[in-house]
Protein backbone atom coordinates (compact mmCIF):
# COMPACT_ATOMS: atom_id res chain seq x y z
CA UNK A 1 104.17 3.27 149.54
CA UNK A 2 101.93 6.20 147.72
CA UNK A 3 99.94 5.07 145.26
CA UNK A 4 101.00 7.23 141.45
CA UNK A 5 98.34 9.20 141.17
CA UNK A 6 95.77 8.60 137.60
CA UNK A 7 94.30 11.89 136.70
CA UNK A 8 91.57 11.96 133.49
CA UNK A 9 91.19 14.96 131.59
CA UNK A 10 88.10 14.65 129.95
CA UNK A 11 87.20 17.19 126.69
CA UNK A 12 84.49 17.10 124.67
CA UNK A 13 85.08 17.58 120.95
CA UNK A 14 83.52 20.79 119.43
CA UNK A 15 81.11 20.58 122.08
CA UNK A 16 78.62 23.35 121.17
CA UNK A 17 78.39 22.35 117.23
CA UNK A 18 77.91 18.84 118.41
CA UNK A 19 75.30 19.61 120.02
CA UNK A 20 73.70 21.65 117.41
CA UNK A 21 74.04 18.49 115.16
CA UNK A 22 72.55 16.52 117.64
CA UNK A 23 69.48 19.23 116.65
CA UNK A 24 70.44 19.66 113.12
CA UNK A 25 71.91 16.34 111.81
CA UNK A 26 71.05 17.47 108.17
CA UNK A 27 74.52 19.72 108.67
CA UNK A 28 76.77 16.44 109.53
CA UNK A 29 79.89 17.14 107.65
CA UNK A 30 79.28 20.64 107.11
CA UNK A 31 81.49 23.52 108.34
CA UNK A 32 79.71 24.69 111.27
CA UNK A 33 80.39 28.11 113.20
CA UNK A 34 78.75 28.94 116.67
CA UNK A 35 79.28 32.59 117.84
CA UNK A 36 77.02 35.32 118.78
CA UNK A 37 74.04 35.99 116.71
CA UNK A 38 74.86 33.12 114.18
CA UNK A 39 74.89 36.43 111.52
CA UNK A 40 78.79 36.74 110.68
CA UNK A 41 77.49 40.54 109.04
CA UNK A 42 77.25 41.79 113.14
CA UNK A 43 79.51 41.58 115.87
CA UNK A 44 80.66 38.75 117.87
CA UNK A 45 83.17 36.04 117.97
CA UNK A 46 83.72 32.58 117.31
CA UNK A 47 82.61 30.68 120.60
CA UNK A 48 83.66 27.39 118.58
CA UNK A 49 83.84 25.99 115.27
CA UNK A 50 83.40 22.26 113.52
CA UNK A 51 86.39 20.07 112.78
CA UNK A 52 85.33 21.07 109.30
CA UNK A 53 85.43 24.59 109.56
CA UNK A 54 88.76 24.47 111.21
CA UNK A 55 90.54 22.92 108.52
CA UNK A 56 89.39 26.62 107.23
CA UNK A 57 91.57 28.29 109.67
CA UNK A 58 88.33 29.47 111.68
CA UNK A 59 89.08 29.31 115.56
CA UNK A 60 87.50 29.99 118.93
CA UNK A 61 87.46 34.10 119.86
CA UNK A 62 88.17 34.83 115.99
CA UNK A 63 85.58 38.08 114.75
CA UNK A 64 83.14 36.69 112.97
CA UNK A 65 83.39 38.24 109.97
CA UNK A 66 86.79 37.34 109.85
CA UNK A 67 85.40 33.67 110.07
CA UNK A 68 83.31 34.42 106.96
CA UNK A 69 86.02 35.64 104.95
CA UNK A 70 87.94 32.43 105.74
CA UNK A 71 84.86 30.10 105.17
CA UNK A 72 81.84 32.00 103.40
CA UNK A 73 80.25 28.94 102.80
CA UNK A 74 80.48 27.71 106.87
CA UNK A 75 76.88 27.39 108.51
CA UNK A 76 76.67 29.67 111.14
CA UNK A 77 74.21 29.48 114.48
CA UNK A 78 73.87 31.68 117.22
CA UNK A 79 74.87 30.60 120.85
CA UNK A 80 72.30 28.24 122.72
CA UNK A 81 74.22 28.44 126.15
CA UNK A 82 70.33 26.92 127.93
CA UNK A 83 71.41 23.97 125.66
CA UNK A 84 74.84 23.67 126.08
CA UNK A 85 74.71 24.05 129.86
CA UNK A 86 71.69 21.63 129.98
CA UNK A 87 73.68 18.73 128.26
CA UNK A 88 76.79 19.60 129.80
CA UNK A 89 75.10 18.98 133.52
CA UNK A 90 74.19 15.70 132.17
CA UNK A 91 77.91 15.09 130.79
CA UNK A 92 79.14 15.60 134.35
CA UNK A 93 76.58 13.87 136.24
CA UNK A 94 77.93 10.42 133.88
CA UNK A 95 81.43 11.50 135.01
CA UNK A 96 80.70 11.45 138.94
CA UNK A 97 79.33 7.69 138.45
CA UNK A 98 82.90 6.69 137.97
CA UNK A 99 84.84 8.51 140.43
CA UNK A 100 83.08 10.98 143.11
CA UNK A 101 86.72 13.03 142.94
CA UNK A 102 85.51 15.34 140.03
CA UNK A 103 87.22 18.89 139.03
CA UNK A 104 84.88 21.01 136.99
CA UNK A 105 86.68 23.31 134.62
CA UNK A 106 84.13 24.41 132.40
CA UNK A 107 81.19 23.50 130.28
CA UNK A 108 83.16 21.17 128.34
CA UNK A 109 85.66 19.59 130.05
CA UNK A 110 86.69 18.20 133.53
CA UNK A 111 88.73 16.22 135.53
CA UNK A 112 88.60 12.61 137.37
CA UNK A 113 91.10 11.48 139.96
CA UNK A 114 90.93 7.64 139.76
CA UNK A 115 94.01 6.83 141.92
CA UNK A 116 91.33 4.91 144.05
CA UNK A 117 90.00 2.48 141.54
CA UNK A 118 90.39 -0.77 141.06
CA UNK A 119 89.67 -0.39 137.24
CA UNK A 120 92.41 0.46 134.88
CA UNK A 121 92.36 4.03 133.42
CA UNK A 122 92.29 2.94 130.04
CA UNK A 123 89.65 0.50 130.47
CA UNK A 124 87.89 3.41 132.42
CA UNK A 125 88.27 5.84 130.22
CA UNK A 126 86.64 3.34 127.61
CA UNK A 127 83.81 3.46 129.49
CA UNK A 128 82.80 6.79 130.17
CA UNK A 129 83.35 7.37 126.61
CA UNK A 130 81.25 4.84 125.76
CA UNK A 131 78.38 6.30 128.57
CA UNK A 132 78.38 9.34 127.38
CA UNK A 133 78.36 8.49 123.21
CA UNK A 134 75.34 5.77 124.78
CA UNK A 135 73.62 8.77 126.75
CA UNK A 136 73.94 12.10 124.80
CA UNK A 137 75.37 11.32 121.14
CA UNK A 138 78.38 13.41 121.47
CA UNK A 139 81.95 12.38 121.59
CA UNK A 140 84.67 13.35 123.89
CA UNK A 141 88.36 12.75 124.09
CA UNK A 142 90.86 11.82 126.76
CA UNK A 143 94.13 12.19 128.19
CA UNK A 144 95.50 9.78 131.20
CA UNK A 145 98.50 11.01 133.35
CA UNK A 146 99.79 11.38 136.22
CA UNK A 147 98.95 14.74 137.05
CA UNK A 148 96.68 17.57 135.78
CA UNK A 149 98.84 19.17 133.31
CA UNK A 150 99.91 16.56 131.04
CA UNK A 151 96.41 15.14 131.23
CA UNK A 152 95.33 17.70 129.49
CA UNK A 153 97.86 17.65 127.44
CA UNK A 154 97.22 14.56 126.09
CA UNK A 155 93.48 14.89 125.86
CA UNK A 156 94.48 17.02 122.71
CA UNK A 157 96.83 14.30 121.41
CA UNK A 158 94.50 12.41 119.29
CA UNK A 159 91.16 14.75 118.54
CA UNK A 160 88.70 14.36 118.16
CA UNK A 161 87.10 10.99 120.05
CA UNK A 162 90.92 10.48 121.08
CA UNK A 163 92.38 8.20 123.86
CA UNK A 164 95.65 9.09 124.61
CA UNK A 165 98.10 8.00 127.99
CA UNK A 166 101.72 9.57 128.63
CA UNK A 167 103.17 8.01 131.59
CA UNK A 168 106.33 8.83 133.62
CA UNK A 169 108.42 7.43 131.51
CA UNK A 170 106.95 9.26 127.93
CA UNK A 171 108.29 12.74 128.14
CA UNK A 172 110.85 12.75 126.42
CA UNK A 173 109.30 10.97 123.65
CA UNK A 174 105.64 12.41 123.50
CA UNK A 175 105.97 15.86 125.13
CA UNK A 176 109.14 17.63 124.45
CA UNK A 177 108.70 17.31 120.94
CA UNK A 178 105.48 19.62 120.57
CA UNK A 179 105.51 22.99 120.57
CA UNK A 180 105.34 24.66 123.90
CA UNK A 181 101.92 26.25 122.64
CA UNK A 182 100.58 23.37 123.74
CA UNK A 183 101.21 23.84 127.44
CA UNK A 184 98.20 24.81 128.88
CA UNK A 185 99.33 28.40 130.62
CA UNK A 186 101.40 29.53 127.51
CA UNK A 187 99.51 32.33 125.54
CA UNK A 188 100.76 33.86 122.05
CA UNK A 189 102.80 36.24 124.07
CA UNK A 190 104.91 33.99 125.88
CA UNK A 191 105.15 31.68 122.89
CA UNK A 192 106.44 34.64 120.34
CA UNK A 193 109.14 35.49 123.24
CA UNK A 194 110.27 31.99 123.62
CA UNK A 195 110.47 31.82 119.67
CA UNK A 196 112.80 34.85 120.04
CA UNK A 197 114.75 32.92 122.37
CA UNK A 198 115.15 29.98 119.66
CA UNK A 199 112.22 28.13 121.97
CA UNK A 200 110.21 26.12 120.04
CA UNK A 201 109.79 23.19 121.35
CA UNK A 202 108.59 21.49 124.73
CA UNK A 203 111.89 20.09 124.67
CA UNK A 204 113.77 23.41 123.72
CA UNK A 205 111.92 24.62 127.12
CA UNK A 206 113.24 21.77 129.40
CA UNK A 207 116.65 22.70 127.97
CA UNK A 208 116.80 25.88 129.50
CA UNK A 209 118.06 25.66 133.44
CA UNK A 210 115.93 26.91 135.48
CA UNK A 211 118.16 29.91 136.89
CA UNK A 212 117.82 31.39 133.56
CA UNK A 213 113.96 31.13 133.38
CA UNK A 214 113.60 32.73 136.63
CA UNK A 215 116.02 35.61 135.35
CA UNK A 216 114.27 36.14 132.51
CA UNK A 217 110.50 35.33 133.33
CA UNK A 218 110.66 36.08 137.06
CA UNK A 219 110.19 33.99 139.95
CA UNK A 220 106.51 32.77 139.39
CA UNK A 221 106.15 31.99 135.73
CA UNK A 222 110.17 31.00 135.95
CA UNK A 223 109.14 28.22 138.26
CA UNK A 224 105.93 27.31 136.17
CA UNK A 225 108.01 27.48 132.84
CA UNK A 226 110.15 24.66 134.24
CA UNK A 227 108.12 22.27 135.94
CA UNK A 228 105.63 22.74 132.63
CA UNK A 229 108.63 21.61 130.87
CA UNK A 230 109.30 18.43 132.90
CA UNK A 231 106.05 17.36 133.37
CA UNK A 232 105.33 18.61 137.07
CA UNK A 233 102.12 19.59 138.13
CA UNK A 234 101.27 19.01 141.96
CA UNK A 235 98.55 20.49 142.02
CA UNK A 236 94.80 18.73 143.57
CA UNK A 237 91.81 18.25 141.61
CA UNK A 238 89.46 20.88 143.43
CA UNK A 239 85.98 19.38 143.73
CA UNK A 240 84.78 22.59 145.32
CA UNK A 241 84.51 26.15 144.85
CA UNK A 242 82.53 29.31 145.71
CA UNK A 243 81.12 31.36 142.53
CA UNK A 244 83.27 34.92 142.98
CA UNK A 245 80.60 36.99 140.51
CA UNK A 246 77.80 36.91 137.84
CA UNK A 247 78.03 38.71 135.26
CA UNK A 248 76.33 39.52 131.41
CA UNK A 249 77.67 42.10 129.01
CA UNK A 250 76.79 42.70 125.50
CA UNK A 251 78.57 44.47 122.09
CA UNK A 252 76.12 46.60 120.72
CA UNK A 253 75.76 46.18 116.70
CA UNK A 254 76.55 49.67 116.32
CA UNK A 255 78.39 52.13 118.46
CA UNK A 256 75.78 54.64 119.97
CA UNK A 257 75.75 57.80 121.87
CA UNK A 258 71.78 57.52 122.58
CA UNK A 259 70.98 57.77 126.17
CA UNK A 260 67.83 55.55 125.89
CA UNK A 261 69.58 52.95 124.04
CA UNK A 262 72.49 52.58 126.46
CA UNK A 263 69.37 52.90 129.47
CA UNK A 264 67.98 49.93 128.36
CA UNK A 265 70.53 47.78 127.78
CA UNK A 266 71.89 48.07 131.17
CA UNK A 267 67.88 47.23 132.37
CA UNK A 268 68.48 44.61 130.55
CA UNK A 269 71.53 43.35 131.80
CA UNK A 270 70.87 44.17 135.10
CA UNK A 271 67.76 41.86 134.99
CA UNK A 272 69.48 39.31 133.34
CA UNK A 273 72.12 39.01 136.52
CA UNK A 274 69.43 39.04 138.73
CA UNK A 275 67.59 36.28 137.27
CA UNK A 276 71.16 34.45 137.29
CA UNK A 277 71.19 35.19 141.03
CA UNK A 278 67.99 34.07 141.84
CA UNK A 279 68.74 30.64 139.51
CA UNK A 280 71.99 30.19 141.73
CA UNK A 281 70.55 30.62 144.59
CA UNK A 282 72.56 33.55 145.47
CA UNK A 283 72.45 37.09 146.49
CA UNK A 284 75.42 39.59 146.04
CA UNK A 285 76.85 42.64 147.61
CA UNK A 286 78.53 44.67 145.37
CA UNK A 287 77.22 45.40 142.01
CA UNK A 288 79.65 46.84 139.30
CA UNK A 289 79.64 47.82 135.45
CA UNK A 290 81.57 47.51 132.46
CA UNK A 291 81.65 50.27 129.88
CA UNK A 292 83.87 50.71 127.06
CA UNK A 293 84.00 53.28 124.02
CA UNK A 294 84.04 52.87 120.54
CA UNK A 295 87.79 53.64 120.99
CA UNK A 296 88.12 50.74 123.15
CA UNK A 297 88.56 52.79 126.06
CA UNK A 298 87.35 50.86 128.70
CA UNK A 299 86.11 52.02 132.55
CA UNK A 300 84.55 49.84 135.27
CA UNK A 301 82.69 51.76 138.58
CA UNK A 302 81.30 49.17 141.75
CA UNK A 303 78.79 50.02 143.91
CA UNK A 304 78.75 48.32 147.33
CA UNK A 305 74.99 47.73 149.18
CA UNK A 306 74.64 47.55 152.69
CA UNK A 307 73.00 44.49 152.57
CA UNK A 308 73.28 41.29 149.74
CA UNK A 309 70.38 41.53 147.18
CA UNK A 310 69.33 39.17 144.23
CA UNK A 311 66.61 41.88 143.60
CA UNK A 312 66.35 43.16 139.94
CA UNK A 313 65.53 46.72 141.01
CA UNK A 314 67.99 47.41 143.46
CA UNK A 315 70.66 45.83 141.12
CA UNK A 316 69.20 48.30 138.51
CA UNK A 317 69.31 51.12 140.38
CA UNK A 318 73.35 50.16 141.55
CA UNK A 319 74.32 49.82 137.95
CA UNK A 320 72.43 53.08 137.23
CA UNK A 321 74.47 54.69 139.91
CA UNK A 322 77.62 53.40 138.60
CA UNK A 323 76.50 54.87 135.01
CA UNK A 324 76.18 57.97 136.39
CA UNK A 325 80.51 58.47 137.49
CA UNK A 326 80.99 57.81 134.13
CA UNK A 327 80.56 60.77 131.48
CA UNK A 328 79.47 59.44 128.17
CA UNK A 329 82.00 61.41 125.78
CA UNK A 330 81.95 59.25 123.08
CA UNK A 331 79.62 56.52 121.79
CA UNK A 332 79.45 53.57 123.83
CA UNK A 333 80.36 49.77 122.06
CA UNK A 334 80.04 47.58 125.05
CA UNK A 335 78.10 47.55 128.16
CA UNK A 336 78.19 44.88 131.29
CA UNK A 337 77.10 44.29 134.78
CA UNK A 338 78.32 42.38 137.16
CA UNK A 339 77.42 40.98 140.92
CA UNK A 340 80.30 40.45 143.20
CA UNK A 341 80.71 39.56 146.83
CA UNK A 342 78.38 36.65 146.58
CA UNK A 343 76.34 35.37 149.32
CA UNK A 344 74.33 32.25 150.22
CA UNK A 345 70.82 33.34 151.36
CA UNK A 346 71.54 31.55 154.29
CA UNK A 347 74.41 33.49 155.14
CA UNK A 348 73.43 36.43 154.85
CA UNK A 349 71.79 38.26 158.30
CA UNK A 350 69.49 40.41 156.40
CA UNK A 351 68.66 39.01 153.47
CA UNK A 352 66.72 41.18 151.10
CA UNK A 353 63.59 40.25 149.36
């Protein structure tokens, strides 16, 4: 007989402002904004936000100025992702003590299949909670289920330093009665046409047969609508993947039209990308930008190279090249690069220097 699968989603709670009080523990308690330049006067966005500045109605991806208005009296700090990326590596090396079957989602969270263990998932989930509080001084939260979906779910049950577990018999009781914002895969757009649709709920969702979600959300979401609804989610922790670009772009402070100002910026970038590269251990073949207007029209141009490169002038001079299709009409308000086609040195036949 198959053994129920026990899936962990694992979240750490306002990750990069606990790890600024970690830094900073003289702002415990305080209202704490991370975003940008830490100066809500310039561009940028809300990367994330306290538990205390939340109660504000700050958020992640909010302007922020906008953040300001909400909370003038919120502590804000620029973005330290050296920092955040250093503790989250040692985050996920705790998590691969208990269970070598670990799905990376991001720099705060991941997954653990422990379907194989002896121990039980709460007890385990005790314990790497406990390892990493010991280890780094930062708090996460959990969610135990069957399957990847309603792991996560729960994860966000009982923030922040939550356990929570929703087994095969708990739908009813602790999923169909949130509202279907909470399914991870439902964005403000589908939420505001299921409200038109009298959806509210989880539960509202599962209602709904499925030959009338496929009519009216086609066949793909349809099907993912439904099974979201009752708690399906086959899918495998992936323990593997292959990087599919690098990439830095930047918001300028102030919309320009100056040549030399827009020149080096994309130096800039460009060097930045290489230096990811070379960090990676990777080389790339196709080198692209990202330009958009103060109108927020946006244009991208790719370059392809004959050969893969990690080398910061050859990226330069492809992202120089892909400047050049674009004619600057109006004053510029963001600027990226990007590497694509990425290579292993290894792999690559002739490597460049």
């Amino acid at each position: 007989m198959t053994q129920p699968r026990r899936i962990l989603h694992i979240d750490m709670d306002a990750f990069f402002a606990a790890v600024e009080l970690l830094r900073r523990p003289e702002l415990t308690g305080k209202p704490i904004v991370i975003g940008g330049r830490g100066d809500p006067t310039q561009r940028g966005v809300v990367a994330t936000a306290s538990y205390e500045a939340r109660k504000f109605g700050v958020h992640s991806a909010m302007p922020l100025r906008t953040a300001h208005k909400l909370c003038p009296d919120c502590v804000f700090l620029r973005v330290d992702y050296q920092e955040y990326s250093r503790v989250s590596r040692l985050i996920k090396d705790i998590l691969r003590r208990f269970s070598p079957i670990m799905q990376d989602v991001g720099i705060d969270e991941a997954y653990l299949d422990a379907t194989a263990l002896e121990q039980s998932s709460e007890a385990l989930a005790s314990d790497i909670k406990r390892c990493i509080r010991d280890e780094t001084g930062l708090t996460c939260s959990i969610g135990i289920a069957q399957n990847k979906r309603l792991a996560k779910i729960a994860s966000d049950l009982q923030k922040p330093d939550g356990l929570a577990s929703i087994g095969a018999g708990d739908l009813e009781a602790k999923i169909w009665p949130l509202p279907v914002r909470k399914v991870p895969g439902i964005g403000p757009k589908t939420e505001e046409r299921l409200k038109q649709l009298s959806i509210i709920t989880v539960g509202d969702l599962a209602a709904i047969p499925l030959e009338r979600l496929l009519g009216l959300f086609g066949q793909s979401y349809g099907y993912f609508l439904y099974e979201a609804a009752h708690g399906i989610d086959e899918r495998p922790l992936i323990t593997h993947w292959e990087p599919k670009q690098r990439s830095r772009e930047r918001t300028l402070q102030r919309d320009t039209s100056d040549w030399q100002t827009v020149a080096k910026m994309l130096a800039q970038l460009s060097r930045d990308v290489a230096q990811d590269l070379r960090d990676d251990g990777l080389r790339a073949r196709t080198i692209g930008i990202k330009l958009r207007f103060a109108n927020f029209e946006t244009h991208t141009r790719d370059k392809t190279l004959t050969t893969a490169t990690d080398s910061t002038e050859l990226i330069r001079k492809a992202a120089f090249d892909c400047l050049g299709r674009i004619e600057l009409k109006r004053p510029v308000r963001l600027l990226g690069v990007r590497a694509g086609a990425l290579e292993k040195p290894d792999e690559s036949e002739n490597p460049t220097a």
